[in-house]
C-alpha atoms as a PDB file:
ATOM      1  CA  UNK A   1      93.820 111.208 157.446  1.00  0.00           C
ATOM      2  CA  UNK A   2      95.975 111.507 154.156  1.00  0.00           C
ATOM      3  CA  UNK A   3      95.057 111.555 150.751  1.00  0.00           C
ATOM      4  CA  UNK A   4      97.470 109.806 148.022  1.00  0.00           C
ATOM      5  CA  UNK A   5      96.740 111.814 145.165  1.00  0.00           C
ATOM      6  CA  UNK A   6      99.261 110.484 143.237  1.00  0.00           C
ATOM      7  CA  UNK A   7      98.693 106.840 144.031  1.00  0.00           C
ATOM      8  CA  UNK A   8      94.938 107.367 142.880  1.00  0.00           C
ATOM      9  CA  UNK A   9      95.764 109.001 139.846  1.00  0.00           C
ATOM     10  CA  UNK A  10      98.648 105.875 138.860  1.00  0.00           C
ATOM     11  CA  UNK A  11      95.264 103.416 139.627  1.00  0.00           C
ATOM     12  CA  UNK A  12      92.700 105.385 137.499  1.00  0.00           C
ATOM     13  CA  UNK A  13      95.818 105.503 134.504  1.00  0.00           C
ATOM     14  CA  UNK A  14      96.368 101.806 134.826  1.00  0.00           C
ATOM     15  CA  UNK A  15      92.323 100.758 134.570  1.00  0.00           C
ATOM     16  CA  UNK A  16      92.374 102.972 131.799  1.00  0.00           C
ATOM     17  CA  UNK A  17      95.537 101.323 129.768  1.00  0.00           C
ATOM     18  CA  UNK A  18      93.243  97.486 131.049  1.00  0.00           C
ATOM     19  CA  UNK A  19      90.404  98.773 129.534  1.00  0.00           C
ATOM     20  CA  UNK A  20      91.705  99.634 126.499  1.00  0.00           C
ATOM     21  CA  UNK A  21      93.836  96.863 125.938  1.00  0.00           C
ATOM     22  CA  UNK A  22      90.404  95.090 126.687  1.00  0.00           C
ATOM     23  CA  UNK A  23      88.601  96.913 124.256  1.00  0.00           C
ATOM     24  CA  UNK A  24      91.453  96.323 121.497  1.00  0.00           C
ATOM     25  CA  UNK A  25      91.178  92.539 122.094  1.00  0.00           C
ATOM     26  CA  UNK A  26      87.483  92.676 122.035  1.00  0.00           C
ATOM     27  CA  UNK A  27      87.393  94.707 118.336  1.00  0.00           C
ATOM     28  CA  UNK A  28      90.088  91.720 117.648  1.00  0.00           C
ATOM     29  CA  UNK A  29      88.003  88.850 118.517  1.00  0.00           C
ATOM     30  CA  UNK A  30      84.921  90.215 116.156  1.00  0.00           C
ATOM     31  CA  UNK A  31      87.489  90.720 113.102  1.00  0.00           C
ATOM     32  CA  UNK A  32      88.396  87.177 113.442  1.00  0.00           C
ATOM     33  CA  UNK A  33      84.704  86.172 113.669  1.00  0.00           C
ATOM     34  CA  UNK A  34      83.929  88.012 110.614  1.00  0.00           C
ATOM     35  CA  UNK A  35      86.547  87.045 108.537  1.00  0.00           C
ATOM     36  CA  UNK A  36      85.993  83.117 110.014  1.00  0.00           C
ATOM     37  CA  UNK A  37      82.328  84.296 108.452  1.00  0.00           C
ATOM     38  CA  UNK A  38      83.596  85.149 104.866  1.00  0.00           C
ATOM     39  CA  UNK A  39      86.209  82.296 104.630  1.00  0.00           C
ATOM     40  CA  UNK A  40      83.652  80.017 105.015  1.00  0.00           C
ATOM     41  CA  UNK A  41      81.111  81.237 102.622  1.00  0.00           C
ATOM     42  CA  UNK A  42      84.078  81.123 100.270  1.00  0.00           C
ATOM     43  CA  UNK A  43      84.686  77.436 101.414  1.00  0.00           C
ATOM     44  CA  UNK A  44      81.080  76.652 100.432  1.00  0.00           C
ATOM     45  CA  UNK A  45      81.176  78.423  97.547  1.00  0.00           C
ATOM     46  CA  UNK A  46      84.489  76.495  96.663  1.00  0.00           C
ATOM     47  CA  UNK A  47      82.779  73.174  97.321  1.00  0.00           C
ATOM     48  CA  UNK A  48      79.568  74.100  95.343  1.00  0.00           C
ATOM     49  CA  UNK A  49      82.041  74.837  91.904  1.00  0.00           C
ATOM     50  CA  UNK A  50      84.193  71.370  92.900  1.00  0.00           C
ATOM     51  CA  UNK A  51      81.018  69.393  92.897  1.00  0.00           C
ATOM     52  CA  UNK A  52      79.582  71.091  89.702  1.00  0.00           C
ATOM     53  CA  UNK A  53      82.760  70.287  87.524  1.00  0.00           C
ATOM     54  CA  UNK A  54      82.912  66.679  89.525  1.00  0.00           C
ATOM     55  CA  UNK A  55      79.268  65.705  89.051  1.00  0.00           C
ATOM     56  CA  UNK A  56      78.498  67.798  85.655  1.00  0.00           C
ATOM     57  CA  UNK A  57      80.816  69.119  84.064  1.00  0.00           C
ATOM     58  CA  UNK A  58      83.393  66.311  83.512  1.00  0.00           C
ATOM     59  CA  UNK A  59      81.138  63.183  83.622  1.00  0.00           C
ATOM     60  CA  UNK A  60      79.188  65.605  80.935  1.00  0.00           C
ATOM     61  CA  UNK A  61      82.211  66.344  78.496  1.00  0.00           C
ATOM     62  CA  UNK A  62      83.799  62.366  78.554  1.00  0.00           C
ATOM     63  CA  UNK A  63      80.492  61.159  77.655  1.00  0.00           C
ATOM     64  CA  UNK A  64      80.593  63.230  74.701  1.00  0.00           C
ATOM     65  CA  UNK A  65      84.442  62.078  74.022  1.00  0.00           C
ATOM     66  CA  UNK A  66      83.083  58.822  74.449  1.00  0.00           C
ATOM     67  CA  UNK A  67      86.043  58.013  76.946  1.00  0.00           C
ATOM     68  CA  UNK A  68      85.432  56.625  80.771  1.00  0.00           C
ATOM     69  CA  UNK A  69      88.780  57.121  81.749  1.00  0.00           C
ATOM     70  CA  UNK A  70      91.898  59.770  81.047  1.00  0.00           C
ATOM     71  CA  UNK A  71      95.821  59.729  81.812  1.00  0.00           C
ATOM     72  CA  UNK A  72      97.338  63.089  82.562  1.00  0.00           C
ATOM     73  CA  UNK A  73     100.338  64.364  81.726  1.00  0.00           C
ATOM     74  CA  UNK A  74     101.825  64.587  85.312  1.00  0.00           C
ATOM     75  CA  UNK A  75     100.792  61.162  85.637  1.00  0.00           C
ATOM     76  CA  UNK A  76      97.296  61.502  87.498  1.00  0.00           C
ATOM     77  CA  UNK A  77      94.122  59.769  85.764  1.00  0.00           C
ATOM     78  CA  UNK A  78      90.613  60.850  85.948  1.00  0.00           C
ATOM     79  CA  UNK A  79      88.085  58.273  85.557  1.00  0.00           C
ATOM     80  CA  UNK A  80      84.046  58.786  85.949  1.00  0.00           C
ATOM     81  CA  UNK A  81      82.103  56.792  88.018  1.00  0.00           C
ATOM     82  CA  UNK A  82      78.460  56.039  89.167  1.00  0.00           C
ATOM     83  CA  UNK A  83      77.469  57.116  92.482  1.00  0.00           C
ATOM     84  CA  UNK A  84      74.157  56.295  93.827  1.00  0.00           C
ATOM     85  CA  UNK A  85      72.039  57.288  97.018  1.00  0.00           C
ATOM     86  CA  UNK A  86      68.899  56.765  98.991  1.00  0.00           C
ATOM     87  CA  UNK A  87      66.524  57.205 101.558  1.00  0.00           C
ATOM     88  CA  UNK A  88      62.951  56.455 102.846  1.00  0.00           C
ATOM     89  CA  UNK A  89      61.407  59.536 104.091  1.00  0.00           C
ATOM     90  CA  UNK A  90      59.050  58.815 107.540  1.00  0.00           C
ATOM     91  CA  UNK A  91      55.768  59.442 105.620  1.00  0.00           C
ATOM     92  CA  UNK A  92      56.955  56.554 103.523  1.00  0.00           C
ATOM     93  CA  UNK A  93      58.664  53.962 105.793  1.00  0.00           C
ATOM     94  CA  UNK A  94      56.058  51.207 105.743  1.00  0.00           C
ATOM     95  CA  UNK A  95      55.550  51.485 102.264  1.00  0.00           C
ATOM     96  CA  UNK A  96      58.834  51.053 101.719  1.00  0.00           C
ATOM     97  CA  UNK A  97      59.215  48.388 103.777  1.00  0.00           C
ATOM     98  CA  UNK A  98      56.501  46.098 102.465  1.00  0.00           C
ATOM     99  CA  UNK A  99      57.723  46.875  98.696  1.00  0.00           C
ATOM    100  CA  UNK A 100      60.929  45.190 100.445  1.00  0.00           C
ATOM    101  CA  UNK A 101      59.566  42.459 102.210  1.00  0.00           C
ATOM    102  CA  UNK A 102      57.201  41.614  98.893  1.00  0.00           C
ATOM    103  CA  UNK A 103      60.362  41.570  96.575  1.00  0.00           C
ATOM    104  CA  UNK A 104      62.396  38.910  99.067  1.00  0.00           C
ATOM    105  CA  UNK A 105      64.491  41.757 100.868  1.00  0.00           C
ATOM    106  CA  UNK A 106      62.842  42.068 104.176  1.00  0.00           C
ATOM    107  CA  UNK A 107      66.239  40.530 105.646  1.00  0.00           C
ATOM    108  CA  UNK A 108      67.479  44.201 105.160  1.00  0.00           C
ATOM    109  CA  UNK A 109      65.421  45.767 107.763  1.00  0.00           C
ATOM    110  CA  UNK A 110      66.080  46.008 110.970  1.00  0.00           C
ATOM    111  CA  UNK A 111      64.224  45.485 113.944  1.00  0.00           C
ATOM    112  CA  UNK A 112      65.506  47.020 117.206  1.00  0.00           C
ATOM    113  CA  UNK A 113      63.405  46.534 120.761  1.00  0.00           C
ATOM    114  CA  UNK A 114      64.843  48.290 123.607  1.00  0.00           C
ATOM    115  CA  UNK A 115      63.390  49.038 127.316  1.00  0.00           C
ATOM    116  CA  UNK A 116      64.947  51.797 129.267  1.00  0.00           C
ATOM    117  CA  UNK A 117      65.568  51.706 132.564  1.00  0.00           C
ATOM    118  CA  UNK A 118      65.884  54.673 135.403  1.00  0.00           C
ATOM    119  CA  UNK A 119      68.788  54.700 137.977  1.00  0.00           C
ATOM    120  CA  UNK A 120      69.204  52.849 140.392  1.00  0.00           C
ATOM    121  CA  UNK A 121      67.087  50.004 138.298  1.00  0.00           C
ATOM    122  CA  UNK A 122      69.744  47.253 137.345  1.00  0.00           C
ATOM    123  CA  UNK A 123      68.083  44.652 138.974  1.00  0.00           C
ATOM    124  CA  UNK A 124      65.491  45.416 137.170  1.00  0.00           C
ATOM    125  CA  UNK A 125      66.745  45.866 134.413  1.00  0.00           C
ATOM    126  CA  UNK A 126      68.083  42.048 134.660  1.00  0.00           C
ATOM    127  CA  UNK A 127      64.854  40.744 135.428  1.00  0.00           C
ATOM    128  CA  UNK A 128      63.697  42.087 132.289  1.00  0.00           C
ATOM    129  CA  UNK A 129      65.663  40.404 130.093  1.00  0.00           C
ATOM    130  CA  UNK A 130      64.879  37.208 131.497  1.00  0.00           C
ATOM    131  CA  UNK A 131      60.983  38.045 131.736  1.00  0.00           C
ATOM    132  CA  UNK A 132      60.915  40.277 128.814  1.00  0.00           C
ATOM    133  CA  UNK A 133      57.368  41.720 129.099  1.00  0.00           C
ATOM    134  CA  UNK A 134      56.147  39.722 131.700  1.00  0.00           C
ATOM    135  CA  UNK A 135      57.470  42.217 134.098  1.00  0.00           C
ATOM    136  CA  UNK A 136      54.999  45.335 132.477  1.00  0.00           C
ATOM    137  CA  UNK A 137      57.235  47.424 130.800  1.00  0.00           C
ATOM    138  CA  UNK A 138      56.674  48.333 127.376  1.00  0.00           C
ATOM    139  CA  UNK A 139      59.983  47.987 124.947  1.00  0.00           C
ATOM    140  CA  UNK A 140      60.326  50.729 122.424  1.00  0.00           C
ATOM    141  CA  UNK A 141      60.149  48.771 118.430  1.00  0.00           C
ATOM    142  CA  UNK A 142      62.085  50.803 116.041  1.00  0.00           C
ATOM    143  CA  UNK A 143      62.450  49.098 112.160  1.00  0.00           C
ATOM    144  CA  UNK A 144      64.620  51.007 109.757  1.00  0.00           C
ATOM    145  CA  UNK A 145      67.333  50.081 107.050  1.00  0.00           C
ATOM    146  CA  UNK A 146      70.745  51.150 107.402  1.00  0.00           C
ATOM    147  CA  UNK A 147      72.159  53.771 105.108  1.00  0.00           C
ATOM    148  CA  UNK A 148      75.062  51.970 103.525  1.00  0.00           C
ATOM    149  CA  UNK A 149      72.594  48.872 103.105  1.00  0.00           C
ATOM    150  CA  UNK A 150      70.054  51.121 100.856  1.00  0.00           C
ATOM    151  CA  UNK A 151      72.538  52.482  98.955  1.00  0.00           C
ATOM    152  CA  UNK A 152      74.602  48.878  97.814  1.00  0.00           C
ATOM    153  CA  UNK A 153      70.830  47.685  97.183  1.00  0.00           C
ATOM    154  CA  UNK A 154      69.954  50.759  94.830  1.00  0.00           C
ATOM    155  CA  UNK A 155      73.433  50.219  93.584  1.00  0.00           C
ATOM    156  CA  UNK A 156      72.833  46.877  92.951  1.00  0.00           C
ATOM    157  CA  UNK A 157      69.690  46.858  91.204  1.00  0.00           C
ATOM    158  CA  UNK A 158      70.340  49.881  88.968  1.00  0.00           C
ATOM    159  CA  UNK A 159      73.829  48.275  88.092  1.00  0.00           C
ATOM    160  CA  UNK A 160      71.430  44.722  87.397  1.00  0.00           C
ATOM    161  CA  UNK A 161      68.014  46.653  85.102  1.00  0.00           C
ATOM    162  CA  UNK A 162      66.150  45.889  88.067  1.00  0.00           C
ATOM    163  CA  UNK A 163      63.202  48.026  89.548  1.00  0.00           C
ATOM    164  CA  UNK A 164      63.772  50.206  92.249  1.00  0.00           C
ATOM    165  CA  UNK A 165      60.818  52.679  93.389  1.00  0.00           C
ATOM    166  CA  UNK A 166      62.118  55.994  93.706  1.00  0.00           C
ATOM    167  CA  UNK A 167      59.001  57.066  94.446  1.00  0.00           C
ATOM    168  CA  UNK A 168      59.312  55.042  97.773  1.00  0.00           C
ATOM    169  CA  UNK A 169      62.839  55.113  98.219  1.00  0.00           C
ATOM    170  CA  UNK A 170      64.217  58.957  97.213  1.00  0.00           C
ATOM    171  CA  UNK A 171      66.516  57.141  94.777  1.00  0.00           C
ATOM    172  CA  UNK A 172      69.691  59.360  93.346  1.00  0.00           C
ATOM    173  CA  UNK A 173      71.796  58.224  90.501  1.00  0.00           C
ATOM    174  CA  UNK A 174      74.851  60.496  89.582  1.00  0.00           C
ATOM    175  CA  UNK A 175      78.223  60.276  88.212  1.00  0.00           C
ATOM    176  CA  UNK A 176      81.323  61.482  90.431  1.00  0.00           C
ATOM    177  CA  UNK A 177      84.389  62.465  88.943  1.00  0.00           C
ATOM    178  CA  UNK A 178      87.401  60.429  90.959  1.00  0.00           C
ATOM    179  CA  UNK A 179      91.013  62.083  90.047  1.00  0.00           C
ATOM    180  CA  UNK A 180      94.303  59.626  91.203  1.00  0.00           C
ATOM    181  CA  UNK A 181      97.297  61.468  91.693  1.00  0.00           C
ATOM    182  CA  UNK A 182     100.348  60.021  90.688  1.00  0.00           C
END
């Protein structure tokens, strides 16, 4: 039996170079996470100060100049505009709901019925929408208003000095700064 000194000695050298280089793309990979970390609380941070000036500060300062929109030298305009937003929180819904059904704008919501099926149950699955519940399965009834919809409607009847519950409806009325680049 012979020993290879020299051949085990070249292996335990070459692990040692893989490990390192391992090790040096390890410490690599968490520098990149960190700084991917700080990048985008700067981001946010970024966003937070765009919005401010966009929302606030602008909308704030041509109100008092008594001007709605602005030309730029370079040949961009600013102008202000309204932005509005809702919602209808869950402990709300059917509140909500019958405020819209009693002011003629029930048409808004939307009533989705679905059944689900397991596999293998397409014929059944068929059966059921010619028998509907007949069969003994129970459809699922979901009623809700689409986002967009609520918003043109709050839009609407802000725009119109008409009521709007934001009591029911989480109603947000802003001003957006829009800037057109030339």
């Amino acid at each position: 039996m012979s020993i290879n000194f020299e051949a085990d000695q070249t292996e335990s050298i070459t692990q040692t170079n893989d490990a390192k280089a391992l090790s040096d793309q390890v410490v690599k990979l968490r520098d990149l996470e960190d700084h991917i970390k700080v990048v985008e609380e700067n981001l946010k941070q970024l966003k937070q100060q765009a919005d401010t000036l966009s929302s606030e500060v602008i909308p704030t300062m041509m109100t008092e100049m008594n001007i709605s929109t602005m030309k730029l030298a370079d040949g961009s305009a600013i102008e202000v505009k309204p932005v509005y937003g809702a919602s209808i929180s869950a402990d709300k819904k059917e509140e909500a709901f019958n405020w819209l059904r009693e002011n003629g704008l029930g048409d808004l919501i939307k009533n989705e019925v679905t059944v689900s099926f397991g596999r293998n149950e397409d014929n059944k699955a068929v059966e059921y929408a010619v028998l509907a519940q007949g069969q003994g399965y129970q459809p699922t009834q979901k009623l809700k208003v689409e986002p967009m919809t609520l918003k043109a409607l709050v839009r609407e009847r802000i725009e119109s000095g008409k009521d709007m519950p934001s009591d029911l409806f989480n109603v947000f009325a802003g001003n957006r700064t829009k800037i057109t680049r030339a």
